[in-house]
C-alpha atoms as a PDB file:
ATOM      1  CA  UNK A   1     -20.955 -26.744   9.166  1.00  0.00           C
ATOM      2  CA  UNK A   2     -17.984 -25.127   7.718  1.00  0.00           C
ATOM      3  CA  UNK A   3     -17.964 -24.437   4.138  1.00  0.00           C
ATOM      4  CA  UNK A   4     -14.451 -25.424   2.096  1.00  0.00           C
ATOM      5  CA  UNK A   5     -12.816 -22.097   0.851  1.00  0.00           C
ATOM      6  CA  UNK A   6     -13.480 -21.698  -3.301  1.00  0.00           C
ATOM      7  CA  UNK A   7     -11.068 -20.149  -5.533  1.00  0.00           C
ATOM      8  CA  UNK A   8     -12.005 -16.800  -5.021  1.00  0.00           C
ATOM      9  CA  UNK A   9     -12.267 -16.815  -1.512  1.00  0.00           C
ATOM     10  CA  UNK A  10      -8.658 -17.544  -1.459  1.00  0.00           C
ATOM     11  CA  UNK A  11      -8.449 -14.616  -4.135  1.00  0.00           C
ATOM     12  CA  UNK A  12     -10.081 -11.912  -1.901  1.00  0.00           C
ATOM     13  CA  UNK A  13      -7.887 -13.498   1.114  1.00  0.00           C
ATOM     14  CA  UNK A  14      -4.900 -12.892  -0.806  1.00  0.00           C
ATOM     15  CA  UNK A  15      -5.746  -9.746  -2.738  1.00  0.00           C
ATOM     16  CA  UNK A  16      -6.763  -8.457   0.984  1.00  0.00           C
ATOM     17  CA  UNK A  17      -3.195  -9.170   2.189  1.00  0.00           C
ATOM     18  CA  UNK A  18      -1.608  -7.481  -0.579  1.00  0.00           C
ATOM     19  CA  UNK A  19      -3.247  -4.435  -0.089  1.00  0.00           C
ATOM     20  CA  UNK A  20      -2.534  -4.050   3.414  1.00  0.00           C
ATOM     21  CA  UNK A  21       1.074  -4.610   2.503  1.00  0.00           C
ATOM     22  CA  UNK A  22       1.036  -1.908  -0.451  1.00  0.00           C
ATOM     23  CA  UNK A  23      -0.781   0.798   2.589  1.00  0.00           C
ATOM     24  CA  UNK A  24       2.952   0.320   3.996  1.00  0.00           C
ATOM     25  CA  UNK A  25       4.508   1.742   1.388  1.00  0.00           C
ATOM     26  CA  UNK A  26       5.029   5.645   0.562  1.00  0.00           C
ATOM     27  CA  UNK A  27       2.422   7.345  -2.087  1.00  0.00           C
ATOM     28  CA  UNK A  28       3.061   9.784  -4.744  1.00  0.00           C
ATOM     29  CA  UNK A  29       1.449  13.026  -4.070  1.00  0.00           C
ATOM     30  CA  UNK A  30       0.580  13.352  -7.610  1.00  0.00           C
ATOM     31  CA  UNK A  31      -0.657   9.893  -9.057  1.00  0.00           C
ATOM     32  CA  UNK A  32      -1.411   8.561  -5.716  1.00  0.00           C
ATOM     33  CA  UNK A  33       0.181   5.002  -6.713  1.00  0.00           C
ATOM     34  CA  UNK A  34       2.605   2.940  -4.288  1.00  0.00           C
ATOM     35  CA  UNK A  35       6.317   3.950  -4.527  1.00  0.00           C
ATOM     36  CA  UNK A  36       7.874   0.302  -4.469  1.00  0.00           C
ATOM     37  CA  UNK A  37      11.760   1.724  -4.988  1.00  0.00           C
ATOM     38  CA  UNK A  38      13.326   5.020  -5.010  1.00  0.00           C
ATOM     39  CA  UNK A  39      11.105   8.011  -4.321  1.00  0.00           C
ATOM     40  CA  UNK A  40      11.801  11.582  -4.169  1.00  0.00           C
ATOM     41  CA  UNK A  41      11.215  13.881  -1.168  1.00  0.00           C
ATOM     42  CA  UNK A  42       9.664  17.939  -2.153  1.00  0.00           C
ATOM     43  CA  UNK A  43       8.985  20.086   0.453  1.00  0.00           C
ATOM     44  CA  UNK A  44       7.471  17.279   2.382  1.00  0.00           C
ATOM     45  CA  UNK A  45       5.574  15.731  -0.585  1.00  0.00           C
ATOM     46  CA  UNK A  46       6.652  11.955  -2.173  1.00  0.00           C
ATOM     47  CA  UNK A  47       6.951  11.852  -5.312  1.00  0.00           C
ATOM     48  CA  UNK A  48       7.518   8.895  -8.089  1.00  0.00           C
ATOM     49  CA  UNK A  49       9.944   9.196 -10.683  1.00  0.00           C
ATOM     50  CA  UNK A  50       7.604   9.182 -13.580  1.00  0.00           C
ATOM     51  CA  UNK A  51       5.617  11.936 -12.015  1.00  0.00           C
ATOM     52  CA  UNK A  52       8.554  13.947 -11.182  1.00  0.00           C
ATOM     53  CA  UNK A  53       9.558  13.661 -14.735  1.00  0.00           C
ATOM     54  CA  UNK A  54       6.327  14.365 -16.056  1.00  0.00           C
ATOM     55  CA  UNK A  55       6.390  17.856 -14.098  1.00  0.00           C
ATOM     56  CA  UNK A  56       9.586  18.782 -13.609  1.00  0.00           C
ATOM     57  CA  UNK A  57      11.821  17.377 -16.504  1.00  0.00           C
ATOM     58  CA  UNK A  58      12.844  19.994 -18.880  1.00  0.00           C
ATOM     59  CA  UNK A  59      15.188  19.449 -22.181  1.00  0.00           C
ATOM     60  CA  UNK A  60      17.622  22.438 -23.113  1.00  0.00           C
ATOM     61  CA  UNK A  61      16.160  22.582 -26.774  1.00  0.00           C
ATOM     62  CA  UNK A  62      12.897  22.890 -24.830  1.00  0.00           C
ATOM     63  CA  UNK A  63      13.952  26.663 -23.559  1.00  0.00           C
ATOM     64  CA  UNK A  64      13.487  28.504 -26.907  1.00  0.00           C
END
């Protein structure tokens, strides 16, 4: 006999779906996460924006 699908059933059916559709998307080399929009390209490597600022941003009153 077939058993009726629960609540979390559907959950795990759902939550499986979304994270075959997030495995399409690029990753950041750095934080690993999903890059949903704009992503940046170095030497090869993706990178998100946060990261990139994280790393790379620099402020002129910085260079003392």
């Amino acid at each position: 006999m077939n058993r009726i699908p629960d609540y979390n059933d559907l959950f795990d059916a759902y939550d499986r779906e979304q994270a075959r559709e997030e495995a399409k998307f690029p990753h950041c080399c750095c934080c690993g996460g999903a890059v949903y929009e704009e992503y940046y390209e170095i030497d090869g490597e993706v990178w998100c924006e946060e990261c990139l600022k994280e790393n790379f941003l620099r402020w002129v009153d910085d260079e003392d």
